[in-house]
Protein backbone atom coordinates (compact mmCIF):
# COMPACT_ATOMS: atom_id res chain seq x y z
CA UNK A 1 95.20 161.71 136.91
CA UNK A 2 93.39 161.26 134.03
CA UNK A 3 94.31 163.30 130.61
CA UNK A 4 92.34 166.28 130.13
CA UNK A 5 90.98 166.75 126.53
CA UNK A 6 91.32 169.80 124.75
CA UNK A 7 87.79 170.35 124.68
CA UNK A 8 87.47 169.47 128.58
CA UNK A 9 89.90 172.36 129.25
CA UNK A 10 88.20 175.03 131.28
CA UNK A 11 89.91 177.91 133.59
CA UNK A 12 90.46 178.84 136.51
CA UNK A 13 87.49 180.98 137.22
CA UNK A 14 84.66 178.51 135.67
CA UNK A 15 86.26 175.60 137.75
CA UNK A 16 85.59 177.88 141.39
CA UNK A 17 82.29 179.07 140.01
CA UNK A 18 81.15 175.26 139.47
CA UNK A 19 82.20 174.51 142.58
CA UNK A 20 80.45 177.94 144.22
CA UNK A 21 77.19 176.28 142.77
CA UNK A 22 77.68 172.74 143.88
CA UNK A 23 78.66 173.44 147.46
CA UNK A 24 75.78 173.41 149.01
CA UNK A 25 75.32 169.67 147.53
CA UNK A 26 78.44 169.20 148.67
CA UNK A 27 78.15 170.52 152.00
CA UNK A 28 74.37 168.90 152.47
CA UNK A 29 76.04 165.62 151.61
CA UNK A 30 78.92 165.58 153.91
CA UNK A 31 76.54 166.37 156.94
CA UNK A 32 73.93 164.13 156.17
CA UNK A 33 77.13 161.27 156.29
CA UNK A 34 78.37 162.37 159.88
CA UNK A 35 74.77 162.47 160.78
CA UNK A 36 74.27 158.57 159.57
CA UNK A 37 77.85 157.93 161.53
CA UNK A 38 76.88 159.64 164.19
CA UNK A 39 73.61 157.86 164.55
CA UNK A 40 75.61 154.06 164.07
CA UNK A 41 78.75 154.57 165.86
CA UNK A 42 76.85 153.83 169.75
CA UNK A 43 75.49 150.78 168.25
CA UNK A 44 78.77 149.16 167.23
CA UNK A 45 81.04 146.88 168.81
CA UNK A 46 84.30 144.62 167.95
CA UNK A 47 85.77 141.83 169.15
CA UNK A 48 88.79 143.38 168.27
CA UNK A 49 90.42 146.85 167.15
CA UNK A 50 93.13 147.34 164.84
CA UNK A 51 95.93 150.20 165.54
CA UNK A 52 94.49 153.44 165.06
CA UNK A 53 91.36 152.07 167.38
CA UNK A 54 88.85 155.67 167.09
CA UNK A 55 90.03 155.79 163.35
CA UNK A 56 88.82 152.34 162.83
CA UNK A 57 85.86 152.97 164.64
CA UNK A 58 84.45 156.29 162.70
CA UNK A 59 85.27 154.49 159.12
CA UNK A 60 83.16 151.55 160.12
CA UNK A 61 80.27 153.67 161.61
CA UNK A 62 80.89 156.13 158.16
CA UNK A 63 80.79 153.26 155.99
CA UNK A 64 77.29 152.29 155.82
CA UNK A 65 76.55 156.00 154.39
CA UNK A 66 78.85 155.53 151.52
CA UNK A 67 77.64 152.28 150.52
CA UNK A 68 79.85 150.36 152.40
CA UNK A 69 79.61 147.56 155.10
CA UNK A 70 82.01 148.00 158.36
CA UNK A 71 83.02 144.59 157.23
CA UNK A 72 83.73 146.12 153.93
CA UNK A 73 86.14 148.97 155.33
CA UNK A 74 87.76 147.10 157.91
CA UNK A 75 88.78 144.69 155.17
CA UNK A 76 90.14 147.63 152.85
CA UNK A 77 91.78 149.71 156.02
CA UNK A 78 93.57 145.90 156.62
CA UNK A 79 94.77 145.69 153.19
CA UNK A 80 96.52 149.24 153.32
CA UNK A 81 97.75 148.87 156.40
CA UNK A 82 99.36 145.83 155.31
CA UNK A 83 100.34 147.55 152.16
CA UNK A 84 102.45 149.80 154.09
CA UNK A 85 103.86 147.35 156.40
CA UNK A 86 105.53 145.49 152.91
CA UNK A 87 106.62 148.80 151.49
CA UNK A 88 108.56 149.36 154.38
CA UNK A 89 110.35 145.84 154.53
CA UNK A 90 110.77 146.73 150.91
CA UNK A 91 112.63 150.25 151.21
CA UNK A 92 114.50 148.65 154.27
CA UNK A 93 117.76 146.59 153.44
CA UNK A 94 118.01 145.76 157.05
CA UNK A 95 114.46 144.23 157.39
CA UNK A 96 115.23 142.20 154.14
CA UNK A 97 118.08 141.26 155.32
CA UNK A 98 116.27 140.27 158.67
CA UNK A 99 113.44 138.13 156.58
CA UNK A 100 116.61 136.40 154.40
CA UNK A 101 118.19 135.33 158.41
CA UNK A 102 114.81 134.28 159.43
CA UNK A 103 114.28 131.94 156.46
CA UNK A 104 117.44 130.14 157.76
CA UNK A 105 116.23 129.92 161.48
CA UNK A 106 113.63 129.47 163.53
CA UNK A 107 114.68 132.24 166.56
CA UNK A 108 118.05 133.84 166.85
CA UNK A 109 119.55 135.58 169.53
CA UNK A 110 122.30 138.06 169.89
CA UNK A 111 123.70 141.51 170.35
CA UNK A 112 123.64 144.10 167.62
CA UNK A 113 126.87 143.64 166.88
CA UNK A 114 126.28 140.23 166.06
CA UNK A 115 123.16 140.74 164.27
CA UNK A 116 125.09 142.66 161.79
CA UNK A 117 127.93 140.50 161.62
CA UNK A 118 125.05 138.10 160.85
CA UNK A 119 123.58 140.36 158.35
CA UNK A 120 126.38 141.73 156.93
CA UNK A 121 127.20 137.93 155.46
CA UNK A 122 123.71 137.59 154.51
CA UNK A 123 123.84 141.02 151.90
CA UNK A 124 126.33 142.29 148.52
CA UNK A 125 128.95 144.20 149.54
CA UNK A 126 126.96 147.31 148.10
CA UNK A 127 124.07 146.73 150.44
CA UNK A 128 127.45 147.53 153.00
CA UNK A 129 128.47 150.38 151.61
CA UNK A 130 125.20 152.31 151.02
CA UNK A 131 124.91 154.72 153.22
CA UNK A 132 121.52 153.32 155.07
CA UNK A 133 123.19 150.28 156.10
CA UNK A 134 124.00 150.43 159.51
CA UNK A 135 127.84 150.90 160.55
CA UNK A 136 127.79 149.31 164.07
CA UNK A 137 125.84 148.21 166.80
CA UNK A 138 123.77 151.34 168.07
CA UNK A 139 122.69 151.87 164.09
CA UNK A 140 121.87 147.98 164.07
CA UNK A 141 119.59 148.75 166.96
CA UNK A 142 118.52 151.99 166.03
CA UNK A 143 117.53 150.46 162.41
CA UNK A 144 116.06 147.13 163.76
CA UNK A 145 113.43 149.92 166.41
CA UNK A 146 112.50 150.99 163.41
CA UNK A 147 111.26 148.02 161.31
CA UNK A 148 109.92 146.23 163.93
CA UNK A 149 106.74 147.26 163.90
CA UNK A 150 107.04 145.91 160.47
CA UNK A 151 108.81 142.65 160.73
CA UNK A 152 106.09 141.85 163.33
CA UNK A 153 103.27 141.95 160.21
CA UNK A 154 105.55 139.17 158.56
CA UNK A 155 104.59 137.02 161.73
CA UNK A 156 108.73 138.02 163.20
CA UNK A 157 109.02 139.21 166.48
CA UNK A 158 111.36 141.48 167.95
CA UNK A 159 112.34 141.87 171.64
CA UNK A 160 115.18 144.13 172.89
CA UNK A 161 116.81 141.88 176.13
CA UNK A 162 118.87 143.06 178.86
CA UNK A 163 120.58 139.89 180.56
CA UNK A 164 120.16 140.08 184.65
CA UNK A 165 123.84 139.33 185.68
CA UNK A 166 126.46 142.10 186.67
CA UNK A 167 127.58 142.97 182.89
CA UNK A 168 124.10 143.72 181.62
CA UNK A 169 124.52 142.63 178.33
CA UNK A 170 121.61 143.72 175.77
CA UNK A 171 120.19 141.09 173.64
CA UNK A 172 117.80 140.94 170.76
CA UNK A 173 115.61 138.23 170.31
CA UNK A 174 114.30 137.79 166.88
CA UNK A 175 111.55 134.41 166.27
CA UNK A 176 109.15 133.64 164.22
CA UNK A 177 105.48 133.78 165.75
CA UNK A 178 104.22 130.14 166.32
C-alpha cells in the first residue's frame, strides 16, 4: 500500500463517516454495473469457455460497465490464470523436476516408482531430503495429481494408466502436447 503522509493521517471515526456519506455513490454505482451486466450477459456468446465457465461469463458481461471490453477481461483473467499455473510449477520441486525430464524426452512412461527414480537423478540431493519431496511411489503419485493440472498449462500431459493384463500394473504417461 501506498505510504500515508503525516498530514493524510486521519482516524478511525472520520474514515467511517466518509464512507457513511459516500455510500450511497457507492451503492448507486455498484447497481447501476449489475444492471449493465445484467442487461449484456443474454446477448453474449463464446466459442469457447475457460475453467471457471459462469465466472468467465459475468466478468465479460461486467466488463463493458467498467470500461472494459470482454476481449479485454478475458485476456487479463488468461494472464492470471496462467500466472498461477507458473507459481505453482515454481513452489513445486516435483513439477520442476517433471519440466527438467520432459526437456530430455518427448513422452515417458512408467510407474511412480520409476518416475522418482527418474526424478530423483534429475534433482540435488537437498531437493531429496526436503521434506516435500516425495518418499515413494504413492507420494510420487499423490504429488504428480496435484501438479497436473499445472504441467498441462506448460503444454505436458498427464495420464494415470492401469495396464489390462492379470497384474494390473498402474502407469503414468507423461508427453508433451503435439
Amino acid at each position: 500500500l501506498p505510504h500515508i503522509t503525516e498530514e493524510s493521517r486521519e482516524t478511525e471515526a472520520s474514515l467511517w463517516s466518509a464512507f457513511e456519506e459516500a455510500r450511497p455513490f457507492l451503492l448507486g454505482a455498484v447497481l447501476d454495473c449489475l444492471v449493465q451486466t445484467l442487461r449484456v450477459l443474454p446477448e453474449l456468446t463464446f466459442a469457447r469457455l475457460p475453467r471457471l465457465a459462469d465466472f468467465a461469463v459475468r466478468g465479460a458481461a461486467l466488463a463493458p460497465s467498467l470500461g472494459w471490453t470482454a476481449t479485454e477481461f478475458f485476456s487479463v483473467y488468461e494472464d492470471n490464470r496462467h500466472s498461477g499455473h507458473v507459481t505453482a510449477i515454481e513452489a513445486s520441486s516435483v513439477a520442476q523436476a517433471v519440466v527438467l525430464l520432459m526437456d530430455q524426452v518427448a513422452t515417458w512412461i512408467g510407474t511412480a516408482t520409476e518416475l522418482l527414480e527418474s526424478l530423483n537423478q534429475l534433482v540435488t540431493d537437498d531437493k531429496k531430503k526436503a521434506r516435500n519431496w516425495p518418499k515413494n511411489a504413492r507420494g510420487m503419485s499423490g504429488a504428480l495429481k496435484r501438479i497436473a493440472p499445472n504441467l498441462r498449462e506448460l503444454e505436458l500431459t498427464v495420464e494415470f494408466l492401469r495396464s489390462s493384463g492379470r497384474d494390473r500394473t498402474r502407469q503414468i504417461e507423461i508427453r508433451k502436447a503435439s
